[in-house]
Protein backbone atom coordinates (compact mmCIF):
# COMPACT_ATOMS: atom_id res chain seq x y z
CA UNK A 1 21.60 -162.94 69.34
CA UNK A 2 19.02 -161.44 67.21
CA UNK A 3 18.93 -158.58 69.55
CA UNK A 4 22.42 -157.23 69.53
CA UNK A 5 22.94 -154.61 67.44
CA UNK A 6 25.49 -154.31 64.86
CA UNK A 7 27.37 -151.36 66.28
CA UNK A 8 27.76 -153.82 69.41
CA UNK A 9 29.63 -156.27 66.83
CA UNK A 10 31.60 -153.46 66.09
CA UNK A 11 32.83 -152.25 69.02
CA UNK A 12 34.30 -155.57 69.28
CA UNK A 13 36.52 -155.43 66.71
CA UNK A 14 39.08 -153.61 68.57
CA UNK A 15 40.16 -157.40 69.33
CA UNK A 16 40.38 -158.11 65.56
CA UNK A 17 44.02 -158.30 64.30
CA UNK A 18 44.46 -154.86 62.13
CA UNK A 19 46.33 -154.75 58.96
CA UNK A 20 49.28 -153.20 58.66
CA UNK A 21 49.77 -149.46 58.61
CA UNK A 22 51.86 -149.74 55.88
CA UNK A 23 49.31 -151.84 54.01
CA UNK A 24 46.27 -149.79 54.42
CA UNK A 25 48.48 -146.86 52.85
CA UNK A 26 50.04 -149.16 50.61
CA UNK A 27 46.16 -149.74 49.21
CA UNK A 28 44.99 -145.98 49.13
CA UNK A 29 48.66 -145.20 47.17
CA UNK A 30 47.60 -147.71 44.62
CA UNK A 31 43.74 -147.17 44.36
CA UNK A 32 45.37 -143.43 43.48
CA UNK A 33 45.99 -143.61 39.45
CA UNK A 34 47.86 -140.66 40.12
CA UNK A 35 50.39 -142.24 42.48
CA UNK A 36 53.64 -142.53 41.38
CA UNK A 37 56.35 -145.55 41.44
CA UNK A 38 58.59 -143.55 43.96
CA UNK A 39 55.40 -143.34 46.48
CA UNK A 40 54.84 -146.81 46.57
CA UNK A 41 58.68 -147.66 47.31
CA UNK A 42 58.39 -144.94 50.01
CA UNK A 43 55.70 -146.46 51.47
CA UNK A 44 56.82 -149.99 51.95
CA UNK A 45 60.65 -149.13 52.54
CA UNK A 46 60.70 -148.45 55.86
CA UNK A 47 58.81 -151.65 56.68
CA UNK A 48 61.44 -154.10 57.59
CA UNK A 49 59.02 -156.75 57.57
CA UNK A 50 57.48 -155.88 54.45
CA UNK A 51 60.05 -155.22 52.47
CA UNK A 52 61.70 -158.37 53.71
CA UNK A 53 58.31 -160.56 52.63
CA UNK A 54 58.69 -158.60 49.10
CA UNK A 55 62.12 -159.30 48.18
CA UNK A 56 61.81 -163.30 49.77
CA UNK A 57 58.45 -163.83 47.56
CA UNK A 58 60.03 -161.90 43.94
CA UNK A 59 63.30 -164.20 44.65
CA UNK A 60 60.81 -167.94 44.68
CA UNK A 61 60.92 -169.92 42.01
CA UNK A 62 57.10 -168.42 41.13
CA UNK A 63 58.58 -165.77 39.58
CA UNK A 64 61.76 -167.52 38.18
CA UNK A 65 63.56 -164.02 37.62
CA UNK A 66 66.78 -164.18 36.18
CA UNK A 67 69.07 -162.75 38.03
CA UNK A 68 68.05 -161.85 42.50
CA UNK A 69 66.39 -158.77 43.28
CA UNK A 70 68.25 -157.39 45.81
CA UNK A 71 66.64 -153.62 46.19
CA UNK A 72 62.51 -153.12 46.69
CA UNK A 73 63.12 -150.42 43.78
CA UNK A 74 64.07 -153.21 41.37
CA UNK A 75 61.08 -155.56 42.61
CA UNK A 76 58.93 -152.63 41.80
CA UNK A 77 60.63 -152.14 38.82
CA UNK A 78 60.36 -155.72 37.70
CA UNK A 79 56.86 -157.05 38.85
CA UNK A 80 54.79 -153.71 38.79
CA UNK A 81 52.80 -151.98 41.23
CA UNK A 82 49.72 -154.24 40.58
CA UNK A 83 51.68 -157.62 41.51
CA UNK A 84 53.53 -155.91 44.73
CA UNK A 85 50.34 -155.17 46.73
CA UNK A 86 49.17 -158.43 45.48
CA UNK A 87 52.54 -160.00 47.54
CA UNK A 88 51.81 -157.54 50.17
CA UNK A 89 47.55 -158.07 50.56
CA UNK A 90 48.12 -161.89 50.12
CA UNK A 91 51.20 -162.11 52.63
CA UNK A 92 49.80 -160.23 55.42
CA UNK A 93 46.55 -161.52 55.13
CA UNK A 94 47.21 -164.86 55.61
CA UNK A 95 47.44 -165.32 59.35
CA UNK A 96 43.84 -162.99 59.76
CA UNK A 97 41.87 -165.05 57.14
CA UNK A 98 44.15 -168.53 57.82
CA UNK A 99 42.00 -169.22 60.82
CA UNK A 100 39.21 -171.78 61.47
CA UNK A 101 35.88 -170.24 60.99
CA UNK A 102 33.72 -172.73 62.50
CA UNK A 103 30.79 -170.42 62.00
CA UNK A 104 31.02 -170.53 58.84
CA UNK A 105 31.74 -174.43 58.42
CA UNK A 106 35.44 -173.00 56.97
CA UNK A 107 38.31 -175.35 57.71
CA UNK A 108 41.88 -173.50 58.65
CA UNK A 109 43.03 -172.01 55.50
CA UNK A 110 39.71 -172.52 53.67
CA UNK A 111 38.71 -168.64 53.91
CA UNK A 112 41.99 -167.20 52.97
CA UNK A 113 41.90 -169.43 49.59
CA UNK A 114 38.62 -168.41 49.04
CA UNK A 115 39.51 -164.68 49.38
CA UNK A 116 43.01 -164.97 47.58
CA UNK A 117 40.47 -166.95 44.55
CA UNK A 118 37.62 -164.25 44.56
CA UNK A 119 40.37 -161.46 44.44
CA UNK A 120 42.27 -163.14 41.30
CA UNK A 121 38.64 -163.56 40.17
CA UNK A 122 38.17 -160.00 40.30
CA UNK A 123 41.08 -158.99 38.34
CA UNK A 124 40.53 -161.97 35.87
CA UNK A 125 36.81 -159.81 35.10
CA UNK A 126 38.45 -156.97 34.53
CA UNK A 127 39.10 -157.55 30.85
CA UNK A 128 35.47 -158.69 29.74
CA UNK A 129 33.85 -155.82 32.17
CA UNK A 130 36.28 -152.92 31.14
CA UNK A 131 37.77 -152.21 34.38
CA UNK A 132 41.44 -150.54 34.65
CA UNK A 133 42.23 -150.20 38.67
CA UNK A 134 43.44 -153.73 39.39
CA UNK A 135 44.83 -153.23 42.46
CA UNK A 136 41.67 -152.30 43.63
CA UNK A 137 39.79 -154.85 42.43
CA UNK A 138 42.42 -157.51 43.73
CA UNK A 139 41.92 -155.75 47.21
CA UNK A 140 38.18 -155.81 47.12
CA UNK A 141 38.25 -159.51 46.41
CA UNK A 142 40.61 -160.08 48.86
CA UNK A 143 38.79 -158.21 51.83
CA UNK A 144 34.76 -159.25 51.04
CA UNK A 145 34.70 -161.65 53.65
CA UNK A 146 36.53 -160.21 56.45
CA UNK A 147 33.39 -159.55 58.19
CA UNK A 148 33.30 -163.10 58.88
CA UNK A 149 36.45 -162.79 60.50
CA UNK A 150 34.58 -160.89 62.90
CA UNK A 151 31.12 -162.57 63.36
CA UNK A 152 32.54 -165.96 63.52
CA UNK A 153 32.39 -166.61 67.36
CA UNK A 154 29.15 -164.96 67.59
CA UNK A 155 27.59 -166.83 64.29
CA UNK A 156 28.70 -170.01 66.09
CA UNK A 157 26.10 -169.74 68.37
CA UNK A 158 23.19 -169.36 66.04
CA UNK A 159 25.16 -171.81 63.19
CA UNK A 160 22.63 -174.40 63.60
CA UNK A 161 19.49 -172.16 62.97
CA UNK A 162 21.13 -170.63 59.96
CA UNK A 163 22.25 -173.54 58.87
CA UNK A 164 18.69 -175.06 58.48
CA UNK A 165 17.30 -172.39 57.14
CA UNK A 166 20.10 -172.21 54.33
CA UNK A 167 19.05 -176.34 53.66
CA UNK A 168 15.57 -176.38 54.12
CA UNK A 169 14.11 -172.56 52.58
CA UNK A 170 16.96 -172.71 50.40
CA UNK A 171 17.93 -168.83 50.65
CA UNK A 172 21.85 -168.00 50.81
CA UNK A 173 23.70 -167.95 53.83
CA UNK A 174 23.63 -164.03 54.44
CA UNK A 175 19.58 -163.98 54.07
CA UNK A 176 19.78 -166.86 56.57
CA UNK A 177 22.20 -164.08 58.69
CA UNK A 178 19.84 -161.63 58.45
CA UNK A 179 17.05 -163.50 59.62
CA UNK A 180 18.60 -164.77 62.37
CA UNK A 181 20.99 -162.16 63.61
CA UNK A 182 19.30 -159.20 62.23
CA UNK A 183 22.68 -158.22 59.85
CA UNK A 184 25.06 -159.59 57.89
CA UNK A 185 28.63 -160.20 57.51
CA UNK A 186 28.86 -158.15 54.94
CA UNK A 187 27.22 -154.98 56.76
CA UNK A 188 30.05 -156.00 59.40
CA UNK A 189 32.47 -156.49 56.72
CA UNK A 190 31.82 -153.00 55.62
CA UNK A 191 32.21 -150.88 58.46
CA UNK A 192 35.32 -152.71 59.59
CA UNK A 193 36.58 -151.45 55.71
CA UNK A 194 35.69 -147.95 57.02
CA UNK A 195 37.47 -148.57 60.54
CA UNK A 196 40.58 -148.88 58.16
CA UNK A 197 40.15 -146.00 56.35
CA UNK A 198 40.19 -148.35 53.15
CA UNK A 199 38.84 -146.33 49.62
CA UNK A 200 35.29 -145.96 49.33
CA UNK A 201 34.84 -147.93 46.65
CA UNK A 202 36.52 -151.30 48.37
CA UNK A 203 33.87 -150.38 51.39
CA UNK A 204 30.67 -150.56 49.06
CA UNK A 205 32.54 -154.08 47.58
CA UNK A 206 32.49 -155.34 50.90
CA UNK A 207 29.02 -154.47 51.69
CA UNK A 208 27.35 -155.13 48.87
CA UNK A 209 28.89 -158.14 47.51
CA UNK A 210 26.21 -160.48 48.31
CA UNK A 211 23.37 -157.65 46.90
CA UNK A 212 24.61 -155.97 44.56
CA UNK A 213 21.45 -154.42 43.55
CA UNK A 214 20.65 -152.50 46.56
CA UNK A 215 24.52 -150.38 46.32
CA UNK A 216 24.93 -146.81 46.05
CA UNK A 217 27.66 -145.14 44.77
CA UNK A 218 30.47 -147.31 42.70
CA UNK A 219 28.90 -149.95 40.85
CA UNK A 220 31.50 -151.33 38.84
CA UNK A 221 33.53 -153.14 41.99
CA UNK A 222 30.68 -153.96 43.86
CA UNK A 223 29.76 -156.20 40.73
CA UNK A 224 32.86 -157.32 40.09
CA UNK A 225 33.28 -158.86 43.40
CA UNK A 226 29.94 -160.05 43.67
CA UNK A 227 30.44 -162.37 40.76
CA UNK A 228 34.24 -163.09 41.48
CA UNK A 229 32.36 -164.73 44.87
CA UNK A 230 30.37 -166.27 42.57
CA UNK A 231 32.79 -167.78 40.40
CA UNK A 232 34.56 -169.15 43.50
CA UNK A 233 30.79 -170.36 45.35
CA UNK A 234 30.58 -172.29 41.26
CA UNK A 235 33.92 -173.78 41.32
CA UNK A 236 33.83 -175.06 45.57
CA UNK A 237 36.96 -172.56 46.20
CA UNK A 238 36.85 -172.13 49.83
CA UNK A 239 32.97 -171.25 49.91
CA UNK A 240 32.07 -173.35 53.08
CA UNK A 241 28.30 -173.89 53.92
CA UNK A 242 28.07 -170.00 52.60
CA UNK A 243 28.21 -171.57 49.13
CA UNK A 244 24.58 -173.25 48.84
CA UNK A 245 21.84 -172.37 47.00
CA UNK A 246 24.29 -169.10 46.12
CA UNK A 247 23.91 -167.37 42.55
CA UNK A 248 25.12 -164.72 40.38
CA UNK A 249 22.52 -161.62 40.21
CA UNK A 250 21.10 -161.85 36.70
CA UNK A 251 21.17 -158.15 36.65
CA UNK A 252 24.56 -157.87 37.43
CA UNK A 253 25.54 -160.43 34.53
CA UNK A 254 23.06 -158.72 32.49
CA UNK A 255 24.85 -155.39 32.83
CA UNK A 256 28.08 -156.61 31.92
CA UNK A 257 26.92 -159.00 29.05
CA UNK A 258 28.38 -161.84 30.70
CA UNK A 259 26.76 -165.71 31.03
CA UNK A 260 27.08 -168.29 33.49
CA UNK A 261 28.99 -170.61 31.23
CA UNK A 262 31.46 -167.06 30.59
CA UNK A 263 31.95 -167.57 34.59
CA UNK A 264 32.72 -171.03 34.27
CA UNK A 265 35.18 -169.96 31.97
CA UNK A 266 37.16 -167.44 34.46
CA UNK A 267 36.62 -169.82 37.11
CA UNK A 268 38.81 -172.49 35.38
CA UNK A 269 41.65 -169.63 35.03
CA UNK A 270 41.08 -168.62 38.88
CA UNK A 271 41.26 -172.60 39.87
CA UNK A 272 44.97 -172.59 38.58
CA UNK A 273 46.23 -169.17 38.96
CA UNK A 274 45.15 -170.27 42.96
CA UNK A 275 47.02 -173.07 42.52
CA UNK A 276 50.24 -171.14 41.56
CA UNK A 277 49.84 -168.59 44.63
CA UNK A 278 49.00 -171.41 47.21
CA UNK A 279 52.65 -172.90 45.91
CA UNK A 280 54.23 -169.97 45.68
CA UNK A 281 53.29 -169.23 49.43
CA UNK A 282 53.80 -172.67 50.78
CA UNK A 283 57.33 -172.17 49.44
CA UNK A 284 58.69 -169.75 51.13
């Protein structure tokens, strides 16, 4: 295993379950501040499915609107741009990160709650680390881990190496990967982002959310995933085995004048904002 190369990995993906079309424009509409209200209705409208997901989830009693929305232009309207591709990225998510990653130690479900929790994570940081493009960051967090989606049946093989080496030289789970595959599921994570097309800054936030440090380009949502992961590692949300001996970069806190207890904090406010979206999805 230590042999094959990433591209190899890559060229594998092909039997990964793709997002959406509609999605993947849906996200580079949004990550556009110059996008207008009309674009994103245009873009989801002629998605039956979609639009059908949308107008099921803004009628649950989550939302507990007062009268039904009947039209995707009044959903819009109602929830904002922000909380539809939230709907849309959490909805048609679920069945890609919903799976058993036994090469991770993830039960079924376990990585989709951890991604849903790092993305609300993201957006929760936004206030304290003056960040504006929400949808982005909710997408970022949402989409860091999907190169484990990828690597899981070949990190199965190798589980029990990494695994030691994360318990007994204490190093995190992707300096365990690199070791023993010779990448990471980030690095895969990252050039499945640019298979999609997906903006350049969500990319470098899938990359580079376990080392922030060594990123180039975009800082800001490269850090703000990396310690929305490690608000979610603190707090046991969905982390797996990937969660020990797992810290916030001091530099990246540093940067942002932000504390481990000021994660603690957010992590308390992810822990039942998750709550809410796990109900809201098991409802309908």
């Amino acid at each position: 295993m230590s042999t094959m190369m990433l591209d190899d990995i890559v060229t594998r993906i092909g039997r990964l379950s793709h997002l959406p079309t509609t999605v993947l424009r849906l996200v580079g509409i949004v990550s556009d501040p110059s996008s207008s209200l009309a674009q994103i209705v245009e873009t989801i409208r002629y998605d039956q499915a979609i639009t059908a997901d949308v107008l099921r989830l803004c009628n649950s009693a989550y939302f507990g609107l007062v009268r039904k929305v009947e039209s995707l232009d009044d959903a819009v309207r109602l929830l904002g741009t922000v909380k539809i591709l939230q709907l849309v990225m959490a909805a048609h998510t679920r069945a890609l990160l919903s799976r058993p990653q036994e090469g991770y130690g993830l039960a079924a479900g376990a990585l989709w709650r951890h991604s849903v929790g790092v993305a609300l994570g993201a957006q929760l940081l936004a206030r304290p680390m003056r960040l504006t493009q929400l949808g982005l960051l909710f997408t970022a967090g949402l989409l860091h881990d999907i190169g484990k989606v990828a690597l899981n049946e070949f990190v199965a093989q190798e589980y029990a190496e990494i695994a030691r080496r994360v318990a007994e030289e204490q190093v995190s789970f992707a300096e365990a990967e690199a070791a023993v595959l010779g990448f990471t599921h980030p690095q895969v994570g990252g050039r499945l982002a640019e298979l999609w097309n997906l903006p350049e800054s969500i990319v470098l936030a899938v990359r580079y959310h376990h080392d922030p440090e060594t990123a180039t380009g975009e800082q800001a949502l490269v850090d703000a995933t990396h310690l929305a992961d490690a608000v979610c590692l603190l707090m046991g949300v969905g982390g797996g085995d990937d969660g020990l001996s797992y810290r916030a970069c001091p530099a990246v806190l540093a940067r942002h004048n932000l504390t481990e207890p000021d994660l603690e904090l957010i992590g308390a406010d992810v822990i039942a904002e998750l709550r809410a979206v796990q109900a809201l999805f098991e409802s309908y």
